[in-house]
Protein backbone atom coordinates (compact mmCIF):
# COMPACT_ATOMS: atom_id res chain seq x y z
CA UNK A 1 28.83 -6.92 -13.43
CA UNK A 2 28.80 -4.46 -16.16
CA UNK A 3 26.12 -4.81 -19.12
CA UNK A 4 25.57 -3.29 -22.24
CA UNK A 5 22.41 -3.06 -24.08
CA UNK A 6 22.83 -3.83 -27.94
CA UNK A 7 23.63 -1.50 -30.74
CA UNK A 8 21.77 -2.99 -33.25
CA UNK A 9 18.94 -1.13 -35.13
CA UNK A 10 15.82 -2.18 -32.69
CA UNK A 11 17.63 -3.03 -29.87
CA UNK A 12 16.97 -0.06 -27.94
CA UNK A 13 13.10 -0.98 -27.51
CA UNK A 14 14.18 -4.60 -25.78
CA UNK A 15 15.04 -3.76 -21.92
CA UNK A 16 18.07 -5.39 -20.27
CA UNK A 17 15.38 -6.50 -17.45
CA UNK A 18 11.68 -7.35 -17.62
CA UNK A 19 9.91 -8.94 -14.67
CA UNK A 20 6.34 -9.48 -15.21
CA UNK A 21 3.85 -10.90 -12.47
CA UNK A 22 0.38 -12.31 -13.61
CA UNK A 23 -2.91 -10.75 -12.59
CA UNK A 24 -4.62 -11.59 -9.42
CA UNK A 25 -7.41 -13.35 -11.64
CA UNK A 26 -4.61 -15.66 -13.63
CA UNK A 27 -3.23 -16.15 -9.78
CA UNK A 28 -5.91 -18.28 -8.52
CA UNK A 29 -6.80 -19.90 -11.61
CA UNK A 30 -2.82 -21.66 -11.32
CA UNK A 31 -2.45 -21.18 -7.81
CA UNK A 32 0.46 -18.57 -7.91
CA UNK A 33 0.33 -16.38 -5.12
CA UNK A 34 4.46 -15.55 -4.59
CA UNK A 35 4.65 -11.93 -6.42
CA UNK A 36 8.05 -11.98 -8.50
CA UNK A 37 10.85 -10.29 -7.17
CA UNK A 38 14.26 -9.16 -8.65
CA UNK A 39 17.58 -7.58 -7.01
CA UNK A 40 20.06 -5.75 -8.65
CA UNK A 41 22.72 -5.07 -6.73
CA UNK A 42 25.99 -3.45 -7.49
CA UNK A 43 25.61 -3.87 -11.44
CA UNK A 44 26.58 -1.50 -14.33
CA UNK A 45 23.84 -1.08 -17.13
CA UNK A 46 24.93 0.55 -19.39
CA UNK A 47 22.97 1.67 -23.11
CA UNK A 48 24.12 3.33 -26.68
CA UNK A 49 22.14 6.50 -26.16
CA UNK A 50 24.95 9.40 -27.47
CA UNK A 51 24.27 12.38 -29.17
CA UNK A 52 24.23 11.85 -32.36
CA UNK A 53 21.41 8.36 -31.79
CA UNK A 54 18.66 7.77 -33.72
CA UNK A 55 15.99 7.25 -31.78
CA UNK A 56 14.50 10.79 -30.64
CA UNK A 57 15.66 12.09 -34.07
CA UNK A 58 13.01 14.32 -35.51
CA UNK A 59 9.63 12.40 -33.61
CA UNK A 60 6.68 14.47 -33.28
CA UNK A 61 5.30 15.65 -30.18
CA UNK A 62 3.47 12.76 -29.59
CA UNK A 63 6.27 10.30 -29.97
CA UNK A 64 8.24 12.05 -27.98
CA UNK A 65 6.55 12.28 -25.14
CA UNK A 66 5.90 8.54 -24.45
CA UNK A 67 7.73 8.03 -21.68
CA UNK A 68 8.07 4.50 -21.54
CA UNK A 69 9.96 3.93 -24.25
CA UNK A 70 13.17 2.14 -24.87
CA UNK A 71 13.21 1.77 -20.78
CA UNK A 72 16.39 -0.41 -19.26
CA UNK A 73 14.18 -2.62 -16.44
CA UNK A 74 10.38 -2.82 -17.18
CA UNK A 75 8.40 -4.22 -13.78
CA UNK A 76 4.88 -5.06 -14.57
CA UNK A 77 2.41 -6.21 -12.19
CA UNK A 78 2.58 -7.34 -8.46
CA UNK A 79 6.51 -7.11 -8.63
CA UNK A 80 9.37 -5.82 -6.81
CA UNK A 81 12.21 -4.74 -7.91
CA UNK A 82 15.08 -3.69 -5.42
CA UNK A 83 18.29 -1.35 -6.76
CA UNK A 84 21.28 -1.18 -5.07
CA UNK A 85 24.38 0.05 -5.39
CA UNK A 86 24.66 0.04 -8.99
CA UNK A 87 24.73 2.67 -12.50
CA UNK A 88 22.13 2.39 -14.81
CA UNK A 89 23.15 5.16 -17.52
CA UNK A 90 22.86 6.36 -21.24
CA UNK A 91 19.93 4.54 -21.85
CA UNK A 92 17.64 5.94 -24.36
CA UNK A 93 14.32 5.74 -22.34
CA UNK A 94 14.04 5.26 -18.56
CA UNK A 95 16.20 3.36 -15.97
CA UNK A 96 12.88 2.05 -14.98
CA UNK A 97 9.53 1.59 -16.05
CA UNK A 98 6.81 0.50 -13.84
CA UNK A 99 3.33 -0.26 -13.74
CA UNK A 100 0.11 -2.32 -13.20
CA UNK A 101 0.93 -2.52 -9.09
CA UNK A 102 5.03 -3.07 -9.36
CA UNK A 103 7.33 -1.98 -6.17
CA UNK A 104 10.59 -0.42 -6.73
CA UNK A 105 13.12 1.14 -4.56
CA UNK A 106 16.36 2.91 -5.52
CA UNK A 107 18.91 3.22 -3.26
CA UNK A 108 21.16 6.42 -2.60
CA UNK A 109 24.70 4.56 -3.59
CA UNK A 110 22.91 4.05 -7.15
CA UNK A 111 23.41 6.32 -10.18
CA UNK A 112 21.08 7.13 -12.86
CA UNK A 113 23.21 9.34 -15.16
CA UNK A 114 21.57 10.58 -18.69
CA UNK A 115 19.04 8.39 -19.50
CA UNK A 116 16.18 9.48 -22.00
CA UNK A 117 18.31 12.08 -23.69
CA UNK A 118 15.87 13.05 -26.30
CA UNK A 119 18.97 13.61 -28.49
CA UNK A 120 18.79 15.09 -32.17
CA UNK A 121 14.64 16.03 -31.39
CA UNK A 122 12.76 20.18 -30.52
CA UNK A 123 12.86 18.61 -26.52
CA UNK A 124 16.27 17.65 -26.29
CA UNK A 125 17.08 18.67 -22.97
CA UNK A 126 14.06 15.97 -21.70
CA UNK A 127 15.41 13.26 -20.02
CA UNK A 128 13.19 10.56 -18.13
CA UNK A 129 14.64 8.63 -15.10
CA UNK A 130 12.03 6.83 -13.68
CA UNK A 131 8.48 6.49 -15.10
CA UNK A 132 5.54 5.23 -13.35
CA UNK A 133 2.05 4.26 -15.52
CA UNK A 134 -0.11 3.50 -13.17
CA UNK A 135 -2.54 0.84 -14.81
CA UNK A 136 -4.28 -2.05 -12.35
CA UNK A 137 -3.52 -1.08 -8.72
CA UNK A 138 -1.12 0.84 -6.82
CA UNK A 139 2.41 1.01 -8.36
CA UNK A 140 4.76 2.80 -5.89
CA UNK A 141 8.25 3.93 -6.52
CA UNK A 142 11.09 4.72 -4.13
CA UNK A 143 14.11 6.69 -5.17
CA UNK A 144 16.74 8.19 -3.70
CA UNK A 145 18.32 11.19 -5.61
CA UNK A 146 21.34 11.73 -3.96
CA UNK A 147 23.01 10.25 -7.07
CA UNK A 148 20.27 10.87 -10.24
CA UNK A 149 22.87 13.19 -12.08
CA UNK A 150 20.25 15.66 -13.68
CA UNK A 151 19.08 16.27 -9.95
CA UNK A 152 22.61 17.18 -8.33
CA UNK A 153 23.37 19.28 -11.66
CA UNK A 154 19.99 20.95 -12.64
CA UNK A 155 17.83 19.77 -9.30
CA UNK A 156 15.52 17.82 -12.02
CA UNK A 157 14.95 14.12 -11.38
CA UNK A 158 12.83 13.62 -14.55
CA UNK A 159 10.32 10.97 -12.96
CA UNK A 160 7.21 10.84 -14.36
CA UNK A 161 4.06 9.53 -13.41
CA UNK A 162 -0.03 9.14 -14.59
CA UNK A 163 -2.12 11.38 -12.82
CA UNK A 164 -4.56 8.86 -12.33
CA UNK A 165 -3.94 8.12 -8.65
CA UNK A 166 -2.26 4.61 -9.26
CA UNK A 167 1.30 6.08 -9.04
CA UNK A 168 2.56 6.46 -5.53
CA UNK A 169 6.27 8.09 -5.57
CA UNK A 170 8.69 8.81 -2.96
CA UNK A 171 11.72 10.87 -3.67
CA UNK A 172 13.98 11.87 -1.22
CA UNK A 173 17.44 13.80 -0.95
CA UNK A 174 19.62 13.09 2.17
CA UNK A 175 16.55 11.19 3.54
CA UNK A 176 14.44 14.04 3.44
CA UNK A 177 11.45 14.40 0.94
CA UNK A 178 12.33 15.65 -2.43
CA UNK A 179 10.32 17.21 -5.63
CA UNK A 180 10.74 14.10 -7.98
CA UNK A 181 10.31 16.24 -11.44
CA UNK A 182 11.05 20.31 -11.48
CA UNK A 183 7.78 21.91 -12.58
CA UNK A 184 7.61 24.07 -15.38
CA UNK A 185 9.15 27.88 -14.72
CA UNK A 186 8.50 31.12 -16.89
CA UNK A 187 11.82 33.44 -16.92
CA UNK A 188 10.08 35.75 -19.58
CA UNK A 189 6.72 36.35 -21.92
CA UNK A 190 5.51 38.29 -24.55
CA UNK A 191 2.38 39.13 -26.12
CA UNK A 192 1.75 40.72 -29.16
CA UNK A 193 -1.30 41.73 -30.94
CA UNK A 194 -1.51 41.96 -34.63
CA UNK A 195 -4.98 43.99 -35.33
CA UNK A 196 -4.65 43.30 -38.87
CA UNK A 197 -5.12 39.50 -38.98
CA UNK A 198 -6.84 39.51 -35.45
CA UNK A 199 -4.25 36.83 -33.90
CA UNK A 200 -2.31 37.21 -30.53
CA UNK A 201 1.30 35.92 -30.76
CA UNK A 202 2.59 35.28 -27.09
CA UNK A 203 6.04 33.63 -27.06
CA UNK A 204 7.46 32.25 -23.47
CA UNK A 205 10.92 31.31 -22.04
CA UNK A 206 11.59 29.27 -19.33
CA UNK A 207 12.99 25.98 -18.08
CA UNK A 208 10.87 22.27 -18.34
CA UNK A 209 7.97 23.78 -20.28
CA UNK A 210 7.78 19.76 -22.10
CA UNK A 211 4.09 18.91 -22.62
CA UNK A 212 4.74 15.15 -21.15
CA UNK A 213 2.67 13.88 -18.86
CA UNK A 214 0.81 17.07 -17.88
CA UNK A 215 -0.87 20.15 -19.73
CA UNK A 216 0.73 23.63 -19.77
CA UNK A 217 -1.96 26.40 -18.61
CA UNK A 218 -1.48 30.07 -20.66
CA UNK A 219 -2.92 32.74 -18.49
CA UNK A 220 -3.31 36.49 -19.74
CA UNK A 221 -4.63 38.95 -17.24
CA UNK A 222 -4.05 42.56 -17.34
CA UNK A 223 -1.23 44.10 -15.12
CA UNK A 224 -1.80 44.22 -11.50
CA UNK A 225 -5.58 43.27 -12.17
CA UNK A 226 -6.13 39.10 -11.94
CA UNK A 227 -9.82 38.86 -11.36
CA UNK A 228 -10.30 39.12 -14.89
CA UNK A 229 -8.32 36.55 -17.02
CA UNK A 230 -8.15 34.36 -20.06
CA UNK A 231 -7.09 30.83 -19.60
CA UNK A 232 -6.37 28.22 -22.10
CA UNK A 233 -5.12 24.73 -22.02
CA UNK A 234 -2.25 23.27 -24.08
CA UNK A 235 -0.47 19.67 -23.94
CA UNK A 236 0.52 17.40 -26.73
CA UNK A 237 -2.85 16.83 -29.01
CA UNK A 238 -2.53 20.71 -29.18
CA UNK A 239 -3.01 21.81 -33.00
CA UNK A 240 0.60 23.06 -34.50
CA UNK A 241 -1.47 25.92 -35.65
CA UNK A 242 -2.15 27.15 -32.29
CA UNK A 243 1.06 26.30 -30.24
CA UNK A 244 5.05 25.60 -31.14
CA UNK A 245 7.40 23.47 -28.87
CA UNK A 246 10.81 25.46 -30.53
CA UNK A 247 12.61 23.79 -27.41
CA UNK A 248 12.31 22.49 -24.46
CA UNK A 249 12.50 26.58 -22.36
CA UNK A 250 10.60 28.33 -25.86
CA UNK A 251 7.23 28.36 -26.57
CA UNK A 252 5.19 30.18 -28.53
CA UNK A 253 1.07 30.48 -29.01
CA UNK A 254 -1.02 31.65 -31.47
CA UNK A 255 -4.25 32.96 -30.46
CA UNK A 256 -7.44 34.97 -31.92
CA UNK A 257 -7.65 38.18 -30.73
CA UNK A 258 -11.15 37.12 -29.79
CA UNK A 259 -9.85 35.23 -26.94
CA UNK A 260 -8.65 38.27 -24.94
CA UNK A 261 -12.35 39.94 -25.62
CA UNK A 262 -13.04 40.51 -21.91
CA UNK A 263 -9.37 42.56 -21.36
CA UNK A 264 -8.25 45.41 -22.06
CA UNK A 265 -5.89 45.23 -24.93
CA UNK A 266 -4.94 48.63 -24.68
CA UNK A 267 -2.81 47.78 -21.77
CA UNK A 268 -0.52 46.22 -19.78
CA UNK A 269 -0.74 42.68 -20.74
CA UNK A 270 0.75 39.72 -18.06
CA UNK A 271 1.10 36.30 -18.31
């Protein structure tokens, strides 16, 4: 069965599925104890994310990084979702969202193909596949990547999940254990220091440097000498002042020169 999610203004925050479980407290007060359970097997869903969509265009930081938006199949609470054979693709948020103690498994014969696209926005080379939030208990995802496009093509699943220790994830490739989301990689850096205004420009390039989910750490040390270093923390409350997101692989910070007080300017800089 092939479905499409509607193009109407809006429609990309319903999802195509929602299963929802009550709490173990509303459990015993109606006597419900049979978690809910859903199995999708050998379905197209299909949504209207293209490049030239509306809903990444132009969102702050912020915005942008909440991953659970505009997701295809939302599983909340003690429920299980199964995947099977089937393409979930083009959405404009996840393929899944899950949280508040929900199982789901993804099956190698599925496809997750472009979904999250954060088209027409500074991170447009994001995607998110899968996204765990943790919330009440243990929410545990399985997923196969032998068919999660952005993995075979970039080796990137973009799954996401709270680090909060509710989020238990299991991604595998050819049955053997898999990274689930590339971590961040510097190619190249720079750092310049302007004596006149006392501010330290240092501008970076590499691959998945998004602030989502997790906070970028800048260290400076001086060449070939790392007991001595400056450290500094940067995610997505980060002043605009201090750092700029120009894309997903550039960033660059803006720091007083009274930060590196402890190196030696006068040389070698690393980061």
């Amino acid at each position: 069965m092939h479905y499409f999610r509607s193009n109407v203004t809006g429609s990309e925050n319903a999802p195509i599925v929602m299963i929802i479980s009550e709490s173990e407290q509303q459990k015993n007060k109606i006597g419900k104890n049979a978690a809910g359970q859903i199995v999708i097997n050998k379905c197209i869903l299909e949504g209207g994310n293209s490049a030239t969509s509306d809903a990444w265009y132009n969102l702050g930081l912020a915005e942008t990084c909440n991953v659970g938006y505009y997701a295809a199949i939302v599983a909340d609470g003690q429920t299980t979702v199964q995947i099977s054979g089937s393409t979930i693709k083009t959405f404009e948020g996840p393929a899944v969202r899950a949280l508040n103690g929900a199982s789901v498994t993804i099956d190698k014969n599925t496809t997750l193909d472009n979904n999250g696209q954060r088209n027409r926005n500074t991170l447009s080379s994001m995607q998110t596949n899968v996204v765990c939030e943790g919330g009440i208990g243990s929410t545990t995802i399985d997923i196969a990547l032998d068919n999660v496009t952005s993995f075979t093509s970039t080796g990137n699943g973009w799954i996401f999940s709270s680090s909060d220790n509710t989020c238990d994830i299991r991604a595998t490739l050819n049955g053997e254990v898999a990274l689930p989301r590339s971590l961040p990689q510097t190619n190249s850096a720079n750092v310049a220091i302007n004596t006149t205004n006392q501010q330290v420009k240092v501008t970076i390039n590499g691959k998945y440097l998004e602030p989502c989910i997790s906070r970028l750490i800048l260290e400076i040390h001086e060449k070939n000498k790392t007991d001595v270093k400056v450290t500094q923390e940067f995610g997505i409350e980060s002043s605009s002042n201090t750092v700029n997101w120009i894309d997903s692989d550039n960033i660059i910070f803006q720091l007083p020169l009274s930060y590196l007080k402890d190196l030696n300017t006068k040389t070698i800089l690393e980061i």
